[in-house]
N, C-alpha and C. Protein backbone atom coordinates (compact mmCIF):
# COMPACT_ATOMS: atom_id res chain seq x y z
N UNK A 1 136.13 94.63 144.70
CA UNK A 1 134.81 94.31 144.20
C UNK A 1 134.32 92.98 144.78
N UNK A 2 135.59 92.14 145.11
CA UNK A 2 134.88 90.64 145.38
C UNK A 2 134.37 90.69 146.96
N UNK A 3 134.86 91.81 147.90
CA UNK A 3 134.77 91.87 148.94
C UNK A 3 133.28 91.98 149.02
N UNK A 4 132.86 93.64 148.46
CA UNK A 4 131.74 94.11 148.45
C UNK A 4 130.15 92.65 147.78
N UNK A 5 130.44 92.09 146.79
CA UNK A 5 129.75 90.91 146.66
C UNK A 5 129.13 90.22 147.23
N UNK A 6 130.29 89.47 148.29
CA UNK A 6 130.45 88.29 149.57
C UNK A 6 129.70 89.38 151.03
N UNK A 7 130.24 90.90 150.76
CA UNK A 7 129.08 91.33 152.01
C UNK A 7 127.82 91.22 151.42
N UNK A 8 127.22 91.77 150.43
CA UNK A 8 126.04 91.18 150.01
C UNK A 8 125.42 89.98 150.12
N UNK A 9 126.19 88.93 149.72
CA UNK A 9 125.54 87.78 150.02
C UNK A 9 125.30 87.28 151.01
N UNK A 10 126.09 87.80 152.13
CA UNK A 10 126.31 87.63 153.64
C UNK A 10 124.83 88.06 153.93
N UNK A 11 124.43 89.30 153.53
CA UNK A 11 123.53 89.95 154.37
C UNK A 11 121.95 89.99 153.14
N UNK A 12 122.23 89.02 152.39
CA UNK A 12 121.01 88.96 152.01
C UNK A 12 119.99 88.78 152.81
N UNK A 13 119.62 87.92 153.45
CA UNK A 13 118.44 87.61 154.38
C UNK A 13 118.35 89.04 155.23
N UNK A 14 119.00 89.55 155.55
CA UNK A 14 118.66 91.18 156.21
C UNK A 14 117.59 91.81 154.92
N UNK A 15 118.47 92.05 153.84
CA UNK A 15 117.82 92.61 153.00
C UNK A 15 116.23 92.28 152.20
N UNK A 16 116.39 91.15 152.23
CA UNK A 16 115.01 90.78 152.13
C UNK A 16 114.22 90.45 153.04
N UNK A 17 113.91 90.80 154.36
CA UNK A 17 113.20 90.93 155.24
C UNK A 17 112.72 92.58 155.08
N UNK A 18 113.65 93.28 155.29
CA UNK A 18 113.82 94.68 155.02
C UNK A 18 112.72 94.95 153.46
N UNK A 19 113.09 94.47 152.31
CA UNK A 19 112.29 94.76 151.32
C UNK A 19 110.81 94.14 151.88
N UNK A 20 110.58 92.84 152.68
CA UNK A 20 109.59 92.31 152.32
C UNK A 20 108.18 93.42 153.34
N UNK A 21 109.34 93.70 154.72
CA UNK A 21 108.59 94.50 155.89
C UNK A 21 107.92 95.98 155.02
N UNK A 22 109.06 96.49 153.80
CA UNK A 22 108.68 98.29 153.19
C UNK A 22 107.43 97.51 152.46
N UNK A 23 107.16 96.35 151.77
CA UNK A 23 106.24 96.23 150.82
C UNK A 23 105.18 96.23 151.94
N UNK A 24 104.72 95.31 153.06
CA UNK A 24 103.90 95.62 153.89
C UNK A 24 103.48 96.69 154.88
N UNK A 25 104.28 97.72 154.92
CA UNK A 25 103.89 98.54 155.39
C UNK A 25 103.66 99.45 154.67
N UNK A 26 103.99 99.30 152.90
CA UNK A 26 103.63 100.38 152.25
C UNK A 26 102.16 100.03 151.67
N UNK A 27 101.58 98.59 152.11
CA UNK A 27 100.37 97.97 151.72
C UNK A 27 99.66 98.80 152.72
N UNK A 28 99.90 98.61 153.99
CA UNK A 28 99.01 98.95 155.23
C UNK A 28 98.73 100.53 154.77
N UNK A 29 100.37 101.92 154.22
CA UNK A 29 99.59 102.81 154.57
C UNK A 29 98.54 103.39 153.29
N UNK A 30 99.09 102.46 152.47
CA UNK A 30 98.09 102.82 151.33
C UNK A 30 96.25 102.34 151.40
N UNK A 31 96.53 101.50 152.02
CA UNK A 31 94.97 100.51 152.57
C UNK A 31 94.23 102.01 153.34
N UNK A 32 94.89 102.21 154.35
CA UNK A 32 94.21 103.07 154.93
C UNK A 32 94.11 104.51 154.71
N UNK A 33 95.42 105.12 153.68
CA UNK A 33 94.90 105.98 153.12
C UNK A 33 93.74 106.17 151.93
N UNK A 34 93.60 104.99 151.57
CA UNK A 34 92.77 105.33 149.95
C UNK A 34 91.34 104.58 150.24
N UNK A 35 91.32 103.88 151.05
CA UNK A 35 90.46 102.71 150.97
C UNK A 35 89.45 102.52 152.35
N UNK A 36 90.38 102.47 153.63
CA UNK A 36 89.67 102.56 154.87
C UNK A 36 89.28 103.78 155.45
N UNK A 37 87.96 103.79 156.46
CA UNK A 37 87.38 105.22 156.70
C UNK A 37 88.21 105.61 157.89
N UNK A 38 88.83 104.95 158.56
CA UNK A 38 90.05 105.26 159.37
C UNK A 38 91.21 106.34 159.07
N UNK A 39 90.93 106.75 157.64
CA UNK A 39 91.75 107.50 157.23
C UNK A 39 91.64 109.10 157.55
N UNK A 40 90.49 109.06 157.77
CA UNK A 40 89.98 110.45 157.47
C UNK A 40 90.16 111.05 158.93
N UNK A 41 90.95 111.92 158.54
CA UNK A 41 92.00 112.75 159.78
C UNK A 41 91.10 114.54 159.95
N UNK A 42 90.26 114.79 159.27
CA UNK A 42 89.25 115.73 158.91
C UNK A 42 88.48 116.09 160.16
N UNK A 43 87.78 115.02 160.62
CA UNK A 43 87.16 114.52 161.79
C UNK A 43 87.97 114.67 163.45
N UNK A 44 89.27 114.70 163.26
CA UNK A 44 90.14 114.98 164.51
C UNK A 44 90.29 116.28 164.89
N UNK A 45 90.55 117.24 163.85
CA UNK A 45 90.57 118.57 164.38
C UNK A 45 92.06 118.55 164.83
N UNK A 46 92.49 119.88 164.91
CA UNK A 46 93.94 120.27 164.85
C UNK A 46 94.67 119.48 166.26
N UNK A 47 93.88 119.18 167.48
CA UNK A 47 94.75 118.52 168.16
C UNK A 47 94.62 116.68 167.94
N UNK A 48 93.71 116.44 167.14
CA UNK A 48 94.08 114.93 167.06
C UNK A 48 95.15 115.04 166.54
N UNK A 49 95.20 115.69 165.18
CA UNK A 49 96.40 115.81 164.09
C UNK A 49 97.80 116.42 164.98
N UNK A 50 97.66 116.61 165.75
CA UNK A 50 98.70 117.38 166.59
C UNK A 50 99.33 115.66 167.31
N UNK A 51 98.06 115.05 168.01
CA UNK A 51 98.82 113.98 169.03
C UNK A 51 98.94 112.66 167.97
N UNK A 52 98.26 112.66 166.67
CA UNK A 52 99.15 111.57 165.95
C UNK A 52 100.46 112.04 165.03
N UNK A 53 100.91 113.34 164.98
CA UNK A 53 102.18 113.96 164.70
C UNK A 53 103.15 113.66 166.07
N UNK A 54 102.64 113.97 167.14
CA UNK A 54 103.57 113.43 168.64
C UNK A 54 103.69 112.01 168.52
N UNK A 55 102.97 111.18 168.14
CA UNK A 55 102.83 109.86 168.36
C UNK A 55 103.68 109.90 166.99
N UNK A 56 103.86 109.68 166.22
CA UNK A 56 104.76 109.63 165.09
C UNK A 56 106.41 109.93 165.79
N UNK A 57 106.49 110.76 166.06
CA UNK A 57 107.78 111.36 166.76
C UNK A 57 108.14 110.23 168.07
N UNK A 58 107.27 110.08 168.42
CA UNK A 58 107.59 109.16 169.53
C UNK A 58 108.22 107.66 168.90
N UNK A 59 107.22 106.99 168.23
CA UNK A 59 107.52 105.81 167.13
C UNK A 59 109.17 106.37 167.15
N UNK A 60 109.69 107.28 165.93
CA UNK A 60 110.97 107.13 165.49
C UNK A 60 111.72 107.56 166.69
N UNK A 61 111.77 108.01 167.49
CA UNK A 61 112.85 107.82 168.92
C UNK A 61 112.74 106.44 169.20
N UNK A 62 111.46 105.95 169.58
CA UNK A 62 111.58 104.41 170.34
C UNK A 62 111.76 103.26 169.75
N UNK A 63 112.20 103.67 168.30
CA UNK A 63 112.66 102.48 167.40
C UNK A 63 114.24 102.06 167.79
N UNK A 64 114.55 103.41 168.34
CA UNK A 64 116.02 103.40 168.38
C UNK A 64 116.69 102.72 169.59
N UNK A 65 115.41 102.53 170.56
CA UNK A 65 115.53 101.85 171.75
C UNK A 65 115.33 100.61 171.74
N UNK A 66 114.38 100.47 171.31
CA UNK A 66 113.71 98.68 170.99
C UNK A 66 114.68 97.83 169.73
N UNK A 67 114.80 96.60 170.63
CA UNK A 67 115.88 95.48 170.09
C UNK A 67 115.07 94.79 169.63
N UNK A 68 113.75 94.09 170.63
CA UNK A 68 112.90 93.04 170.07
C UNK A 68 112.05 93.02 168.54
N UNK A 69 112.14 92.27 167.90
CA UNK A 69 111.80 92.62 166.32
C UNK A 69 110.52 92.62 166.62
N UNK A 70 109.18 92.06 167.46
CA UNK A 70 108.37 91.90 166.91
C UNK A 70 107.72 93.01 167.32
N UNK A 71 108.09 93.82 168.43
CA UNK A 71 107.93 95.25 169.14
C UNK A 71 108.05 96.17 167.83
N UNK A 72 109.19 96.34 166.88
CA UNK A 72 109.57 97.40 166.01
C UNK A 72 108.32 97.16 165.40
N UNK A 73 108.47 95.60 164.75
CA UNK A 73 106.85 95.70 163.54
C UNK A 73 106.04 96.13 164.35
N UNK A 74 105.54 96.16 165.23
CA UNK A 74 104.17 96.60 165.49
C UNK A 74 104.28 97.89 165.66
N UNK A 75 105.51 98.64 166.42
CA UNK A 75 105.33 99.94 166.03
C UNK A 75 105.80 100.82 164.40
N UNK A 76 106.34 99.83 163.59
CA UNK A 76 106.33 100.50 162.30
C UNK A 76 104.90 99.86 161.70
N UNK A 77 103.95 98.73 161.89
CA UNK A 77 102.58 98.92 161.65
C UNK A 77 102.04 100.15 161.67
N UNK A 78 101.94 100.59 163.54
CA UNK A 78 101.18 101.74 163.88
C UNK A 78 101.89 103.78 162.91
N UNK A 79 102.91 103.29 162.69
CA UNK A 79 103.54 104.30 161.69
C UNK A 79 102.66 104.50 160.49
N UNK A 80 102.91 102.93 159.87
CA UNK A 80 102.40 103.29 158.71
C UNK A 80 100.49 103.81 158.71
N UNK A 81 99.98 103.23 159.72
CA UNK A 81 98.71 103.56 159.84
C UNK A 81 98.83 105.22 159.88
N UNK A 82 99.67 105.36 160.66
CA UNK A 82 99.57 107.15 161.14
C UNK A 82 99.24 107.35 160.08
N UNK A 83 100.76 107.07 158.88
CA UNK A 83 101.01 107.75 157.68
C UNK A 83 99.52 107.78 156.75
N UNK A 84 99.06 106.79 156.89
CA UNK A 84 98.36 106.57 156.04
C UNK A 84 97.12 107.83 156.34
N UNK A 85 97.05 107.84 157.36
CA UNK A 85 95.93 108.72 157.83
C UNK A 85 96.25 110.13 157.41
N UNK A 86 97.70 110.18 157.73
CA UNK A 86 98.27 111.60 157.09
C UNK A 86 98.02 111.64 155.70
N UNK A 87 98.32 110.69 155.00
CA UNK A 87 98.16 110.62 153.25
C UNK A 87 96.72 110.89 153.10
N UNK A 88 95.92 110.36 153.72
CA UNK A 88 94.74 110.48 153.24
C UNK A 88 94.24 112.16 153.53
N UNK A 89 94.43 113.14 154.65
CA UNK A 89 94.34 114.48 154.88
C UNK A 89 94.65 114.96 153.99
N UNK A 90 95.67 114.95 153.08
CA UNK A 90 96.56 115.60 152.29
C UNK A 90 96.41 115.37 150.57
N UNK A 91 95.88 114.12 151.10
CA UNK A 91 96.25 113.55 149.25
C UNK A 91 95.25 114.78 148.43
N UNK A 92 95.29 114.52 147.09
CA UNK A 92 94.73 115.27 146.01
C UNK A 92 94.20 114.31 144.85
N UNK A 93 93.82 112.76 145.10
CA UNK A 93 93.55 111.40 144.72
C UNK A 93 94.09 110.83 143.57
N UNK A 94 95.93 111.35 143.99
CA UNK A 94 96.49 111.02 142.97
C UNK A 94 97.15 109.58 142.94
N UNK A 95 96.15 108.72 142.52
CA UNK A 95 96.79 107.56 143.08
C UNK A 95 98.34 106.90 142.70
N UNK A 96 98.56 107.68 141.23
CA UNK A 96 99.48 107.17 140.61
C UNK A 96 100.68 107.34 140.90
N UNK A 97 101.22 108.29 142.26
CA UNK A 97 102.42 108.07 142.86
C UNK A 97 102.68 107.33 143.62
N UNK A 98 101.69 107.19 144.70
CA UNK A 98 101.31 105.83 145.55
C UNK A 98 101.77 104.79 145.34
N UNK A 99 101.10 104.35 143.80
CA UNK A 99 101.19 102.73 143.29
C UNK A 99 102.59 102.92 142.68
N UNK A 100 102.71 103.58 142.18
CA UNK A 100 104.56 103.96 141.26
C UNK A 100 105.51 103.32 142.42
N UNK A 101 105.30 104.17 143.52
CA UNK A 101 105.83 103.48 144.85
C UNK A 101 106.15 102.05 145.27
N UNK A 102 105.42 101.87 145.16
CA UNK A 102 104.81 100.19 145.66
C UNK A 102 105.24 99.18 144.38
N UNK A 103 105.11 100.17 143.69
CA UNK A 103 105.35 98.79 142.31
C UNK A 103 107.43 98.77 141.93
N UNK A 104 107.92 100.09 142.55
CA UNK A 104 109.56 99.81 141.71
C UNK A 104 110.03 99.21 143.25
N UNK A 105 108.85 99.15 144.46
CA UNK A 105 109.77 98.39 145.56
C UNK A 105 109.39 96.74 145.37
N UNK A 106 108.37 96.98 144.78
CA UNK A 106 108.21 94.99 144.31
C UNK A 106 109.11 94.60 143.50
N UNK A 107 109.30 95.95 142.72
CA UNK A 107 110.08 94.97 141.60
C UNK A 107 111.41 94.94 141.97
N UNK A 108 112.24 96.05 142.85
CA UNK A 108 113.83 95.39 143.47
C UNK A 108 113.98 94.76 143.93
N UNK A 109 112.16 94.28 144.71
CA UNK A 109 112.61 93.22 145.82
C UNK A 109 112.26 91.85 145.11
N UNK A 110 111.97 91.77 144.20
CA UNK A 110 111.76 90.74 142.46
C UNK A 110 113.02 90.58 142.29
N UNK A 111 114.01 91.50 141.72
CA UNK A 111 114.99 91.48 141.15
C UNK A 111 115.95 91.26 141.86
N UNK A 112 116.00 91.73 143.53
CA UNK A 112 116.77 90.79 144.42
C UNK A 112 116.40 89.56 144.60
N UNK A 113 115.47 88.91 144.81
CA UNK A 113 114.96 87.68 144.97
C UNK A 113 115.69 86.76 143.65
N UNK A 114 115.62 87.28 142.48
CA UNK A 114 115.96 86.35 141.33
C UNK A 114 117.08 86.60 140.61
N UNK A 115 118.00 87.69 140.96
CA UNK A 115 119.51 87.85 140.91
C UNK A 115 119.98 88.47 142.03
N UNK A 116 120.28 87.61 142.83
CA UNK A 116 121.17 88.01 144.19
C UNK A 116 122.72 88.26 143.81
């Protein structure tokens, strides 16, 4: 047990980068699903929706390639935008899973922050 602990504490700063990057990108895809007109995937027609589904696919292969951090954020930015655009095609304006979302990842990343 004392092992498992001391890796934790080791790798805190991983982990809260990690929580802090899901809260902002779960800001971005919610922004643009609920809120920005960027969302609206309606307007593309089956092959936009086709080449931002390729472009999605592409993102998670080339994450696996790319070392440089500030390369990944910008392509997990452009993810979450996709997503968001996808959420917004799809949604049914239920906002309250969305925010449910967003709110139990604030609060682990709360509850890591103030009991590590």
């Amino acid at each position: 047990m004392y092992n498992f602990l001391n890796l934790i504490n080791e790798k805190k700063t991983f982990i809260t980068q990690t929580f802090a990057n899901l809260l902002i990108q779960l800001g971005i895809t919610y922004w643009v699903a609920f809120k920005a007109s960027i969302g609206t995937v309606n307007r593309y027609g089956i092959f936009g929706v086709l080449a931002l589904f390729i472009t999605q696919l592409w993102i998670i292969f080339s994450l696996h390639e790319t070392k440089n951090l500030g390369v990944q954020f910008a392509l997990f930015t452009v993810f979450s935008v996709i997503s968001g655009m996808f959420l917004n095609f799809v949604k049914d304006r239920n906002y309250n899973a969305v925010k449910t979302a967003i709110q139990v990842v604030a609060l682990v990343y709360r509850d890591w922050e103030t009991n590590p």
